[in-house]
Protein backbone atom coordinates (compact mmCIF):
# COMPACT_ATOMS: atom_id res chain seq x y z
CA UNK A 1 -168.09 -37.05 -10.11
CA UNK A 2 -165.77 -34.84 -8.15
CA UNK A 3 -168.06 -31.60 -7.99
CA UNK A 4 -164.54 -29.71 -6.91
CA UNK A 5 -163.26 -30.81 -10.75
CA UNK A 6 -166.45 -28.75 -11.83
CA UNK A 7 -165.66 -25.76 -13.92
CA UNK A 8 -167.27 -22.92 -13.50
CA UNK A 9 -168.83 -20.48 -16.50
CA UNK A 10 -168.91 -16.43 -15.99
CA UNK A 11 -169.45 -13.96 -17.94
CA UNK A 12 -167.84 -10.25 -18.60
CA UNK A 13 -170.89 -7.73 -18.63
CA UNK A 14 -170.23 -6.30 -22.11
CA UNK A 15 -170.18 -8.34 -25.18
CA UNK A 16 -172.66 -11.27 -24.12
CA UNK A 17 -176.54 -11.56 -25.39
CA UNK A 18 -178.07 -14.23 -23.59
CA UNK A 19 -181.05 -15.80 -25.03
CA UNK A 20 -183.55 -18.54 -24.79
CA UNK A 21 -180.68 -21.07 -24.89
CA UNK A 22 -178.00 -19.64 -22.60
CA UNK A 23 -179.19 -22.36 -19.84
CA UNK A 24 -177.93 -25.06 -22.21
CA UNK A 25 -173.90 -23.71 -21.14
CA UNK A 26 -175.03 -24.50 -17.42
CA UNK A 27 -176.54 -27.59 -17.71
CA UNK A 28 -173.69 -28.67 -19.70
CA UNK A 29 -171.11 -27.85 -17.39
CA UNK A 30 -172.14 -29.99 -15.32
CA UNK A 31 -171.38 -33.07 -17.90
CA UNK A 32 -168.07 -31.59 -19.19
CA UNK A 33 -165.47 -32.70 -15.87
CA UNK A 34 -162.36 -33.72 -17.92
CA UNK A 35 -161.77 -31.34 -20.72
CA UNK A 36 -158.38 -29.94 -19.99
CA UNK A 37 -156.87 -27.38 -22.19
CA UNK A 38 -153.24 -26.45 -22.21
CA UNK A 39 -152.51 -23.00 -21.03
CA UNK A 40 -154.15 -21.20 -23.29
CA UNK A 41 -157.36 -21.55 -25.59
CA UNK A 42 -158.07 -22.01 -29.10
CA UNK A 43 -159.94 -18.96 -31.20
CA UNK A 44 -160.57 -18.76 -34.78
CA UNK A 45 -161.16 -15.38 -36.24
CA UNK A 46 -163.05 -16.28 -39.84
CA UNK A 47 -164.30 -13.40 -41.84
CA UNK A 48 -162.95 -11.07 -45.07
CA UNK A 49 -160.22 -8.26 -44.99
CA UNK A 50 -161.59 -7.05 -42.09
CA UNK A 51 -160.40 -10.10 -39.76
CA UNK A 52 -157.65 -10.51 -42.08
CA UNK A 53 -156.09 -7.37 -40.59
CA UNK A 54 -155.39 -5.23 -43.71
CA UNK A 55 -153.25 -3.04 -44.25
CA UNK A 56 -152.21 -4.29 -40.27
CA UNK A 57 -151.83 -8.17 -41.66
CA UNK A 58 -148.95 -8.92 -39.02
CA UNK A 59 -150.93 -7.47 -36.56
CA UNK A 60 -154.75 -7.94 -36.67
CA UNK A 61 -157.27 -7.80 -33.60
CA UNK A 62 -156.72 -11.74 -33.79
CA UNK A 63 -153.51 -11.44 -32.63
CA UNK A 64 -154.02 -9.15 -29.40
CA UNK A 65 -156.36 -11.50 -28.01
CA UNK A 66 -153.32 -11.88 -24.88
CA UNK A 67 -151.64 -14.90 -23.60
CA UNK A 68 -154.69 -16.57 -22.50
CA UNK A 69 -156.10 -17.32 -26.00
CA UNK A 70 -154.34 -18.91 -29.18
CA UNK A 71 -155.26 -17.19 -32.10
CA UNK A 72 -155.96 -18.50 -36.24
CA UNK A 73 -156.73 -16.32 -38.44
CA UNK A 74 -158.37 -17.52 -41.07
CA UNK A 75 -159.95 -13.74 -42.94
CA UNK A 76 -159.37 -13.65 -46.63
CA UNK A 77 -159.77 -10.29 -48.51
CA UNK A 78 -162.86 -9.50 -50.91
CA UNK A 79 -164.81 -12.12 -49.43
CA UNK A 80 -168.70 -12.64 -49.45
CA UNK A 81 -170.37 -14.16 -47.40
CA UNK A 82 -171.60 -16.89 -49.95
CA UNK A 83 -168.26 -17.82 -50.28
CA UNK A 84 -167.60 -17.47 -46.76
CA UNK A 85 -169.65 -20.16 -45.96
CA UNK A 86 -168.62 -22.63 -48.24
CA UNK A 87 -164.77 -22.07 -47.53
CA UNK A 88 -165.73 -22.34 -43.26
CA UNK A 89 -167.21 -25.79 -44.23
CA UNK A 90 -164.15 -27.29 -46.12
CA UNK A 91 -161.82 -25.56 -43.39
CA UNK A 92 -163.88 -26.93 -40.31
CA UNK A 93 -164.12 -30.57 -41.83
CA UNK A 94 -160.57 -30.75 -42.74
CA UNK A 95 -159.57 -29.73 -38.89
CA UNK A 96 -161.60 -31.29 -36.90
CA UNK A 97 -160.91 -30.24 -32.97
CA UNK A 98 -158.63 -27.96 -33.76
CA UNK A 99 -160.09 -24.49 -32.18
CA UNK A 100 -162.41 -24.53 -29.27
CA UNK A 101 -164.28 -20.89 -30.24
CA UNK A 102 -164.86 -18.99 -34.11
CA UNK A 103 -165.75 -15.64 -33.88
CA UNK A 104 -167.63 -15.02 -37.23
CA UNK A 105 -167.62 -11.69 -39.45
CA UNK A 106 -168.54 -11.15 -42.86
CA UNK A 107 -171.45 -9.12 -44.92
CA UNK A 108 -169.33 -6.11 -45.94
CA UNK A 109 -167.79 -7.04 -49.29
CA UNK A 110 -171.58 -8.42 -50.07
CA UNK A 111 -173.11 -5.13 -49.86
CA UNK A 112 -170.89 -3.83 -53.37
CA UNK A 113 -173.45 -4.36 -55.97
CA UNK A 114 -171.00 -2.99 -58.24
CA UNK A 115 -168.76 -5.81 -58.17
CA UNK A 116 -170.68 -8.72 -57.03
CA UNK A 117 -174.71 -9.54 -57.09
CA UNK A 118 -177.39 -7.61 -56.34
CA UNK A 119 -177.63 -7.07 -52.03
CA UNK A 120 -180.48 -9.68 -50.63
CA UNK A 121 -179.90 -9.10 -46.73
CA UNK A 122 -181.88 -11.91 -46.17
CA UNK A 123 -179.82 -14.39 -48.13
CA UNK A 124 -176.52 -12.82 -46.28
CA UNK A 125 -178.21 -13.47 -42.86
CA UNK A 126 -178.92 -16.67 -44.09
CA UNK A 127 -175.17 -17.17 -44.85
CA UNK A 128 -174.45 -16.41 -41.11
CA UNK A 129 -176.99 -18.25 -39.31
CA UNK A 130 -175.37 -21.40 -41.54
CA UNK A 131 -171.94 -20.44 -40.67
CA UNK A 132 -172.87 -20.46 -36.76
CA UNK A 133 -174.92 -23.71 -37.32
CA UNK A 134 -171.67 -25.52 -38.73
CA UNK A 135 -169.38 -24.34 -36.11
CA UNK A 136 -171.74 -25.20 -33.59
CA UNK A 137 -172.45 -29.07 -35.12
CA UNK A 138 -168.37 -29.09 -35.39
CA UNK A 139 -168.56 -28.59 -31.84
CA UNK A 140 -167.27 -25.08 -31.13
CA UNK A 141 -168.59 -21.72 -29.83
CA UNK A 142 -169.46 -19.30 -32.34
CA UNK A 143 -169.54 -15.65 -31.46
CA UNK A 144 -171.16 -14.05 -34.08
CA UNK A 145 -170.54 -10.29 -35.16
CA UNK A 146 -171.42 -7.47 -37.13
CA UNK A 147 -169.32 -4.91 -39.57
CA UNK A 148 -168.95 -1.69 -38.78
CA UNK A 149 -170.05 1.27 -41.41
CA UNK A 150 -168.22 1.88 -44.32
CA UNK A 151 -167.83 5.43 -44.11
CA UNK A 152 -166.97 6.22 -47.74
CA UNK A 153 -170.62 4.80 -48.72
CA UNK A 154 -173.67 5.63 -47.14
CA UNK A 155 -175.38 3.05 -49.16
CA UNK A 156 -173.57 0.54 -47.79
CA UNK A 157 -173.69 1.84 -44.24
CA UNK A 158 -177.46 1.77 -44.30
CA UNK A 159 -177.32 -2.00 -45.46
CA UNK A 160 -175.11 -2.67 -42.68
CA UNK A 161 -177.08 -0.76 -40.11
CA UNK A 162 -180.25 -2.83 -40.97
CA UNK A 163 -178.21 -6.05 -41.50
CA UNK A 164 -176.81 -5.85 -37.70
CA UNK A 165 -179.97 -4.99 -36.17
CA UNK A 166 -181.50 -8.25 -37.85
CA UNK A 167 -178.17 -10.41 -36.56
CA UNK A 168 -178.92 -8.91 -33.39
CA UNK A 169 -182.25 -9.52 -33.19
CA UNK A 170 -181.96 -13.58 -33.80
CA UNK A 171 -178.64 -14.18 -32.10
CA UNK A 172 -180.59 -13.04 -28.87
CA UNK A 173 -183.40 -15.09 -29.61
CA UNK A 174 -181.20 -17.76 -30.03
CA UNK A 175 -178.82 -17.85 -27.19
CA UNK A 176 -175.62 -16.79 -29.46
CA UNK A 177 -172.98 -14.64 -28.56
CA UNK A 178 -173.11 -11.65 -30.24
CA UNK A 179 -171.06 -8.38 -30.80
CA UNK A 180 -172.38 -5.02 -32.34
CA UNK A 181 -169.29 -3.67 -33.82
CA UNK A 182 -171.66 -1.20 -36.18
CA UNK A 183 -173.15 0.11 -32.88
CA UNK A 184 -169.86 0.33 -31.03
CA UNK A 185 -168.38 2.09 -33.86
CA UNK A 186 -171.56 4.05 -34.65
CA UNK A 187 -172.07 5.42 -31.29
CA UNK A 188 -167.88 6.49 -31.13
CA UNK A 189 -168.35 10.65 -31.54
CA UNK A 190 -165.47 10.70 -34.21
CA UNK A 191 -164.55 6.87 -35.25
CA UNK A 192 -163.31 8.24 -38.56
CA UNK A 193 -160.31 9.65 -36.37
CA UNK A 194 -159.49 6.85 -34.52
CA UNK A 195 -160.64 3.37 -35.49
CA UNK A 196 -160.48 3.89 -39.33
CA UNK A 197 -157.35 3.51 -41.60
CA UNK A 198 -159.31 4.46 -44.64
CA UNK A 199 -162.81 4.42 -44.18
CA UNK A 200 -163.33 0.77 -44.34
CA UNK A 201 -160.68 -0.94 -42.89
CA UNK A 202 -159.38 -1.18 -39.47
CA UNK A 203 -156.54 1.20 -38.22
CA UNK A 204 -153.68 0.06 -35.19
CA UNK A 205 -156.77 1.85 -32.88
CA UNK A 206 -159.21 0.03 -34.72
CA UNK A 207 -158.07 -3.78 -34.15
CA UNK A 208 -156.97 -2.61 -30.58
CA UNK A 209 -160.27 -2.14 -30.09
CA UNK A 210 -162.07 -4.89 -31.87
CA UNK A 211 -159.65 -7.48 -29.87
CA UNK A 212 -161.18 -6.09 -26.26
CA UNK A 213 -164.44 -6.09 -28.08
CA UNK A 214 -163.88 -9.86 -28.70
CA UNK A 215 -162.00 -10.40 -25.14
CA UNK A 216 -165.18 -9.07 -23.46
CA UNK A 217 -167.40 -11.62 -25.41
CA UNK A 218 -165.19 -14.75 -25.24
CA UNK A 219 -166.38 -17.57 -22.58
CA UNK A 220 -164.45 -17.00 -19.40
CA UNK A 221 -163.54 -20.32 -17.80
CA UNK A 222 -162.04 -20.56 -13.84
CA UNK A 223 -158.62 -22.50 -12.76
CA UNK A 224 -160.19 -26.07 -11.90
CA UNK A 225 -158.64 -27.54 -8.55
CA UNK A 226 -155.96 -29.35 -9.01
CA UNK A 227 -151.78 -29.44 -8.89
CA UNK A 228 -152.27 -28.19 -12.69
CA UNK A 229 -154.68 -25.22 -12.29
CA UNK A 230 -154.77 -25.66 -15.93
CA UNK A 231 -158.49 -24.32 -17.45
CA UNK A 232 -161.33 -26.26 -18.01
CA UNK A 233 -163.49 -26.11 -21.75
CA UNK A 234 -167.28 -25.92 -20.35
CA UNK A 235 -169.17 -24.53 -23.49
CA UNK A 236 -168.30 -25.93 -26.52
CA UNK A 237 -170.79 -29.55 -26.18
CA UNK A 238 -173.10 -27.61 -24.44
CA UNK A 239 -174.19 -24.33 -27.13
CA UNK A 240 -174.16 -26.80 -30.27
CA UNK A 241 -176.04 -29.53 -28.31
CA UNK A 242 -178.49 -27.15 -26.61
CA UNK A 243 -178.78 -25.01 -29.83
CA UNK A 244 -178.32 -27.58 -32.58
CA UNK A 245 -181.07 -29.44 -31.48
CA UNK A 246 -183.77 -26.37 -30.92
CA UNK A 247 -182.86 -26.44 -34.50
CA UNK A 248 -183.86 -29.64 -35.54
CA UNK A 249 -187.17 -29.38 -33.63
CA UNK A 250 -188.19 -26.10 -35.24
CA UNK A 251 -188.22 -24.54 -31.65
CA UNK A 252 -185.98 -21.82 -32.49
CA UNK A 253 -186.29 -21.59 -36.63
CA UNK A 254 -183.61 -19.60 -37.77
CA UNK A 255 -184.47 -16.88 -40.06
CA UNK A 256 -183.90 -13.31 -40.97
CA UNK A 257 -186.38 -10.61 -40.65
């Protein structure tokens, strides 16, 4: 093997949680030689009408990603998470190969009692650590990341706060990517102001910053040598081999807190 060919896997300093199985992306670039992508990369943004984009629906944070990254958008409004899951599992079976990262967002919609069932943040943790298991076994990277508050309901925001602290909590003992959009919004001195367009919901500032949120998490791959300089897919096989099977051997059990 051509060691030159040999892509090579960075990271941006904000964004990333590294965990017990972040060595699995090394080893595996080291099998992964030959997996040219075009000029650009394939990302799936799946979550409710906060990835959708509304009331910004021709423009959501999917869509600012930048030349570099081909973006789906595949939110749907009023979604829970229960649903979620079932719906990611019909859409990755049906399109097999066709995105190369998902970045994964739901658990907002789930925490209106008044419209849905009762809140059980276990059984919407639950929801997400099967909705990164399925992208991973469909052979993609799944970035995995929290709501922010929901400023017209404290109730809600307090679900959310302890809801992201347990996503946190196993995505870095797991060696998943991971984004803390509750902290990063939480820790803004006035989000209300700027990333809001009604207290729930995303405004232009809002998905502006969301998509550098997402930027600074994706996998950064390096020009390969060659005439092409086209970029080189290095984590895919690697994170749902390496993770998928401390699943099956119980070394990492998944499992909310």
């Amino acid at each position: 093997m051509d060691s030159g060919m040999l892509p090579t896997l960075a990271s941006r300093s904000r964004g990333w949680r590294r965990g017990a199985g972040i060595l699995g992306w090394a080893l595996a670039a080291v099998l992964v030689s030959q997996c040219a992508l075009a000029d650009h990369d394939d990302v799936a943004a799946f979550g409710d009408s906060l990835t959708e984009g509304y009331p910004f629906e021709n423009d959501p944070w999917i869509a600012r990603l930048g030349p570099d990254w081909n973006g789906t958008n595949l939110g749907l409004s009023s979604e829970r998470s229960a649903d979620g899951l079932i719906r990611l599992q019909s859409w990755l079976a049906a399109n097999p190969g066709a995105v190369h990262v998902v970045v994964l967002m739901e658990g907002t919609n789930d925490t209106d009692e008044g419209s849905g069932p009762p809140w059980v943040e276990a059984q919407t943790v639950a929801n997400m650590q099967a909705m990164v298991q399925a992208v991973a076994d469909y052979g993609a990277i799944p970035i995995l990341m929290a709501p922010p508050p929901v400023l017209s309901d404290a109730g809600a925001t307090a679900k959310l706060m302890s809801f992201a602290a347990t996503l946190e909590t196993w995505a870095n003992a797991n060696g998943v990517i991971f984004v803390n959009l509750f902290e990063e919004f939480s820790n803004h001195p006035d989000p209300g102001s700027l990333y809001y367009s009604d207290q729930i919901h995303f405004s232009d500032a809002g998905n502006a910053f969301v998509a550098q949120r997402v930027l600074d998490a994706l996998p950064v791959y390096a020009p390969t040598v060659g005439q092409s300089g086209t970029l080189l897919l290095a984590g895919a096989l690697l994170f749902s081999g390496s993770w998928a099977a401390r699943r099956r051997s119980g070394g990492a059990a998944a499992r909310a807190s």
